[in-house]
C-alpha atoms as a PDB file:
ATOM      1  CA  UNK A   1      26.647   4.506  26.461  1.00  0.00           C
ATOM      2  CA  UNK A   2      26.712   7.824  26.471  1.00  0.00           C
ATOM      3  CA  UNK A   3      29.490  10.160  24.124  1.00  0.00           C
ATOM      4  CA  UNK A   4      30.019  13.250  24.793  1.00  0.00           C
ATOM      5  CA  UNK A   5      32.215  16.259  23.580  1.00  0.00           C
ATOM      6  CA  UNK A   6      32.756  19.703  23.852  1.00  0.00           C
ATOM      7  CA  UNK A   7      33.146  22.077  20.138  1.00  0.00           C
ATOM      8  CA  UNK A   8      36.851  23.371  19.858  1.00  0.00           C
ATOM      9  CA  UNK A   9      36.529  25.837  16.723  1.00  0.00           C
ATOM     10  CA  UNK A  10      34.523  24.390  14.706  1.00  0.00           C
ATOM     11  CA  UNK A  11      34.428  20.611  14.889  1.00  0.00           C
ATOM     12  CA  UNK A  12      34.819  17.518  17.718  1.00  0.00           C
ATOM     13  CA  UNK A  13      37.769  16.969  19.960  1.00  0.00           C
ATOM     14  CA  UNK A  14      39.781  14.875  18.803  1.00  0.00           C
ATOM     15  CA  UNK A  15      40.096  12.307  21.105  1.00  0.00           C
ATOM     16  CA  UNK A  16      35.731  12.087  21.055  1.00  0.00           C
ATOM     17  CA  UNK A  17      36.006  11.341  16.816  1.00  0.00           C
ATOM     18  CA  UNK A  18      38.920   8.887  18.028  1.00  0.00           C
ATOM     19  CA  UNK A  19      36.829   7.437  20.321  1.00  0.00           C
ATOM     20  CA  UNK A  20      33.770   6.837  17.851  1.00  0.00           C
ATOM     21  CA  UNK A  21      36.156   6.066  15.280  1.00  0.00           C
ATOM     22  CA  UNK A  22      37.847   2.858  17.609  1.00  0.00           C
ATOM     23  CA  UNK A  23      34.797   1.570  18.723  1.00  0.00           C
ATOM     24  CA  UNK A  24      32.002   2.062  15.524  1.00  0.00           C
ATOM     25  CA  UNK A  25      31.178  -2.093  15.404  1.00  0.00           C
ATOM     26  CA  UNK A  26      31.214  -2.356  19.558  1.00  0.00           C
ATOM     27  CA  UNK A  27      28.808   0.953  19.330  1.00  0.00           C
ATOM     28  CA  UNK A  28      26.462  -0.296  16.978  1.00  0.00           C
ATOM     29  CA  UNK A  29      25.085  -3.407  19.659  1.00  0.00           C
ATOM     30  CA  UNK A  30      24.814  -0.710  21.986  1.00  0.00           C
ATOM     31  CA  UNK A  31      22.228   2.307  22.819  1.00  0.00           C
ATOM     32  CA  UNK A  32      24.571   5.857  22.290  1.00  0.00           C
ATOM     33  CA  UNK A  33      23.612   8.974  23.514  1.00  0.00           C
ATOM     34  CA  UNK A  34      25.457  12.051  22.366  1.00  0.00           C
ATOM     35  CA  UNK A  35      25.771  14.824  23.623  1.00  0.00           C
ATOM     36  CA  UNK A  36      28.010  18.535  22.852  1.00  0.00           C
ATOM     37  CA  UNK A  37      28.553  21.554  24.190  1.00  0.00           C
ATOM     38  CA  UNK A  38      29.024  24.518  22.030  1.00  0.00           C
ATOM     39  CA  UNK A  39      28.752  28.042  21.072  1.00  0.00           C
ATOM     40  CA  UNK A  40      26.137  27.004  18.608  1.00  0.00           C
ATOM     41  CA  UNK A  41      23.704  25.997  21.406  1.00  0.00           C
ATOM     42  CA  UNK A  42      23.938  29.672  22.977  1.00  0.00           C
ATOM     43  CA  UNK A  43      21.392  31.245  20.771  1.00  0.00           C
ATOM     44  CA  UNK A  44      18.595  29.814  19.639  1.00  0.00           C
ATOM     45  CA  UNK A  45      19.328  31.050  16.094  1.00  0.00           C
ATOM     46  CA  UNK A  46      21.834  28.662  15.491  1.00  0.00           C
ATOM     47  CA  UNK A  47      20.741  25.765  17.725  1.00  0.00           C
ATOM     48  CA  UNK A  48      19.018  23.456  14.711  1.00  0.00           C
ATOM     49  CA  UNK A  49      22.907  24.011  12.760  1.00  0.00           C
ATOM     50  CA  UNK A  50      24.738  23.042  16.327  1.00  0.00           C
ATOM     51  CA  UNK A  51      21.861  20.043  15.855  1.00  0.00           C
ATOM     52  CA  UNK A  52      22.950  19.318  12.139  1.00  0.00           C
ATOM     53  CA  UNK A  53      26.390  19.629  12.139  1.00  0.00           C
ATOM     54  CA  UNK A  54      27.586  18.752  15.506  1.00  0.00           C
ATOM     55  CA  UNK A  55      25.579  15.920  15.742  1.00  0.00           C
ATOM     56  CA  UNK A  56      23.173  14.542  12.907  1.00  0.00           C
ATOM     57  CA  UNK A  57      26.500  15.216  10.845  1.00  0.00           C
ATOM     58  CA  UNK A  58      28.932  13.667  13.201  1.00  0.00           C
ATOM     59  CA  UNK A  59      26.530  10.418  13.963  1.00  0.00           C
ATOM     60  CA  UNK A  60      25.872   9.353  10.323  1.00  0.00           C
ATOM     61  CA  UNK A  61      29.331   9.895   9.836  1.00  0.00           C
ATOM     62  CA  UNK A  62      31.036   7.574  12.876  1.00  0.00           C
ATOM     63  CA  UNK A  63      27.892   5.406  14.102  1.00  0.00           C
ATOM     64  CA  UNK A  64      26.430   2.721  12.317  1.00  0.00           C
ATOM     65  CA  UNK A  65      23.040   3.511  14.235  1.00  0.00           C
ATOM     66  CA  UNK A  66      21.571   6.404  14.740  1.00  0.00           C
ATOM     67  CA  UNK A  67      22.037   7.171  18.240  1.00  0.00           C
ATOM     68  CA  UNK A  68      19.802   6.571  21.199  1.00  0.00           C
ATOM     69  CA  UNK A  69      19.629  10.463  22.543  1.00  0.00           C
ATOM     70  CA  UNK A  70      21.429  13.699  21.167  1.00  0.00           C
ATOM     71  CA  UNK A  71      21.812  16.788  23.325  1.00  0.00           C
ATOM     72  CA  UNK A  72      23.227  19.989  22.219  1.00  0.00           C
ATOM     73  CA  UNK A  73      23.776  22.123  25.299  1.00  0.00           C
ATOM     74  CA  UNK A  74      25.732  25.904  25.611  1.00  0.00           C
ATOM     75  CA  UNK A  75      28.683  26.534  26.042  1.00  0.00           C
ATOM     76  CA  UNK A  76      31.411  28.631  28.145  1.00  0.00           C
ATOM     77  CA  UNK A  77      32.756  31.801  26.586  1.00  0.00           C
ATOM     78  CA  UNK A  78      36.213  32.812  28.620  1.00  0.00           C
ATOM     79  CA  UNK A  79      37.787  36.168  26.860  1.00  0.00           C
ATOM     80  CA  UNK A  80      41.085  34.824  28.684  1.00  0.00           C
ATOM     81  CA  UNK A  81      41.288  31.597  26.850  1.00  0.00           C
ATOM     82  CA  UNK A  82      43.841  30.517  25.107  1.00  0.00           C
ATOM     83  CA  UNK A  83      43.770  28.224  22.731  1.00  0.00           C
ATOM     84  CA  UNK A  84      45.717  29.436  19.673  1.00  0.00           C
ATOM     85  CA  UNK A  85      45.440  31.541  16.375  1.00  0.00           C
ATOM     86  CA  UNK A  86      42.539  30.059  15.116  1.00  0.00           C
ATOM     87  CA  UNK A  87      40.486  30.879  18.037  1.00  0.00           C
ATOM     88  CA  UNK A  88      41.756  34.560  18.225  1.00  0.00           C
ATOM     89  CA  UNK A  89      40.292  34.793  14.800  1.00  0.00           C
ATOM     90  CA  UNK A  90      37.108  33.467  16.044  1.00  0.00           C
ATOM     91  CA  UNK A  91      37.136  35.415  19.490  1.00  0.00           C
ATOM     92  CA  UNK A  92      36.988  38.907  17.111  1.00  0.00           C
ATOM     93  CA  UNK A  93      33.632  37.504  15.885  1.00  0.00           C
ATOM     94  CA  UNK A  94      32.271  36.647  18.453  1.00  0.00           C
ATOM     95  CA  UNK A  95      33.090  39.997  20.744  1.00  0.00           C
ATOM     96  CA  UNK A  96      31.496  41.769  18.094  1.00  0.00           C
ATOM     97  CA  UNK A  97      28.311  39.836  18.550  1.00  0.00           C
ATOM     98  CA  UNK A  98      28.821  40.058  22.234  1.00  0.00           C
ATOM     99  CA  UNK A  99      28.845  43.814  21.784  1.00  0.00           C
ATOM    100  CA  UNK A 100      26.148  43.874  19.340  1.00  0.00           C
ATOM    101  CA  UNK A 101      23.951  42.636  21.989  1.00  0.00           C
ATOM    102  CA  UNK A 102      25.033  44.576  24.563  1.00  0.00           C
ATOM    103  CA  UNK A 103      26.840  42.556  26.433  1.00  0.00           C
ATOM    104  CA  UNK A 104      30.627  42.790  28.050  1.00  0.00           C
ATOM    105  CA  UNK A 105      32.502  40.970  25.566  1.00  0.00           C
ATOM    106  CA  UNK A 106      35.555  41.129  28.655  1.00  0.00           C
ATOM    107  CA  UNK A 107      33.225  38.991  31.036  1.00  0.00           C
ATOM    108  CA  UNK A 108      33.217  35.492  30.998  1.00  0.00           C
ATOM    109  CA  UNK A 109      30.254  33.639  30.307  1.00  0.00           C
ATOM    110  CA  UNK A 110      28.333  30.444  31.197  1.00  0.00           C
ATOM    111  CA  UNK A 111      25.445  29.408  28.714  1.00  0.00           C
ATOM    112  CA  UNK A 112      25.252  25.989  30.641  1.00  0.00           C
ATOM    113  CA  UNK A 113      21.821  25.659  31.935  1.00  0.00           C
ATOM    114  CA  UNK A 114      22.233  22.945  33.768  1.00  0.00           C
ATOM    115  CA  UNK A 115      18.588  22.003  34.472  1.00  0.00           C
ATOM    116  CA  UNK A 116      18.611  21.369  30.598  1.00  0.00           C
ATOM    117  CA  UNK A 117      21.533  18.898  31.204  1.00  0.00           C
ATOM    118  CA  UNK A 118      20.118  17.265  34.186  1.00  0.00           C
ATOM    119  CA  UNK A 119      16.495  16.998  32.681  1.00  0.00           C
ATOM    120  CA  UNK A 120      17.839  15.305  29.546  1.00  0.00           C
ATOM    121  CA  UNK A 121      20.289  13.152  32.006  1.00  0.00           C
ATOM    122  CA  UNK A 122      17.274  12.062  33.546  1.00  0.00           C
ATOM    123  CA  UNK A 123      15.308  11.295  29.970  1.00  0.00           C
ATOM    124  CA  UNK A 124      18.018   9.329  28.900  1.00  0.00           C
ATOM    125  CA  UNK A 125      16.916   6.809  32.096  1.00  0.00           C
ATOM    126  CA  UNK A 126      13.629   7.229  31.465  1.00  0.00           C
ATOM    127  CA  UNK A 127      13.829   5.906  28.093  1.00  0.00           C
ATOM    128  CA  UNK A 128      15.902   3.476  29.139  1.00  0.00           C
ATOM    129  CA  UNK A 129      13.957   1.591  31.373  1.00  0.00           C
ATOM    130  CA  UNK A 130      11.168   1.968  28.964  1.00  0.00           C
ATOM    131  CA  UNK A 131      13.199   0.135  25.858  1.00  0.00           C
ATOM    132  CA  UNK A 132      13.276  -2.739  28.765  1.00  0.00           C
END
């Protein structure tokens, strides 16, 4: 089974945690992949705390096994989002960085590479068949 979730400021969606939450004893007879995307994943400075917190964190907390497969994939930064106080707060930050590093903190911006998310797709069979 694969889980997976995008960040919203900080933490899980809800309704992924919800999801882990409901079904922890059906999970744990089961191989789990997990997978986010988030902002954390953009740089590679902060890719092993996406790793740690988004994931490592969030298994041991909602999975009796560890899981199968984690990924930890970018993310999407839209200037034109929307999504309340809390992420105008954060939005500041991260324009600053943005500008920092020369880059148009008005543009949007995809850090989905989505080789990465096929390749580990693929992996997950791979392992998969191997386990059989």
């Amino acid at each position: 089974m694969v889980v997976g979730s995008g960040i919203k400021i900080g933490k899980l969606t809800s309704k992924s945690l919800k999801f882990l939450k409901d079904n922890r004893s059906s999970l744990a007879n089961r191989k789990v992949a997990l997978f986010v995307t988030c902002g954390a994943a953009n740089e590679e400075s902060s890719r092993a705390e996406g790793q740690e917190k988004y994931l490592d964190e969030m298994a041991a907390k909602n999975l009796i096994n560890e899981p199968f497969s984690t990924g930890l994939f970018g993310s999407v930064y839209d200037p034109e989002a929307n999504h309340g106080l809390m992420f105008k707060m954060v939005n500041r930050s991260v324009r600053k960085n943005l500008q920092k590093q020369g880059i148009d903190p008005s543009k949007r911006l995809n850090y989905r590479y989505w080789d990465e998310i096929r390749t580990w797709a693929r992996g997950l069979v791979e392992k998969l068949k191997n386990c059989s």
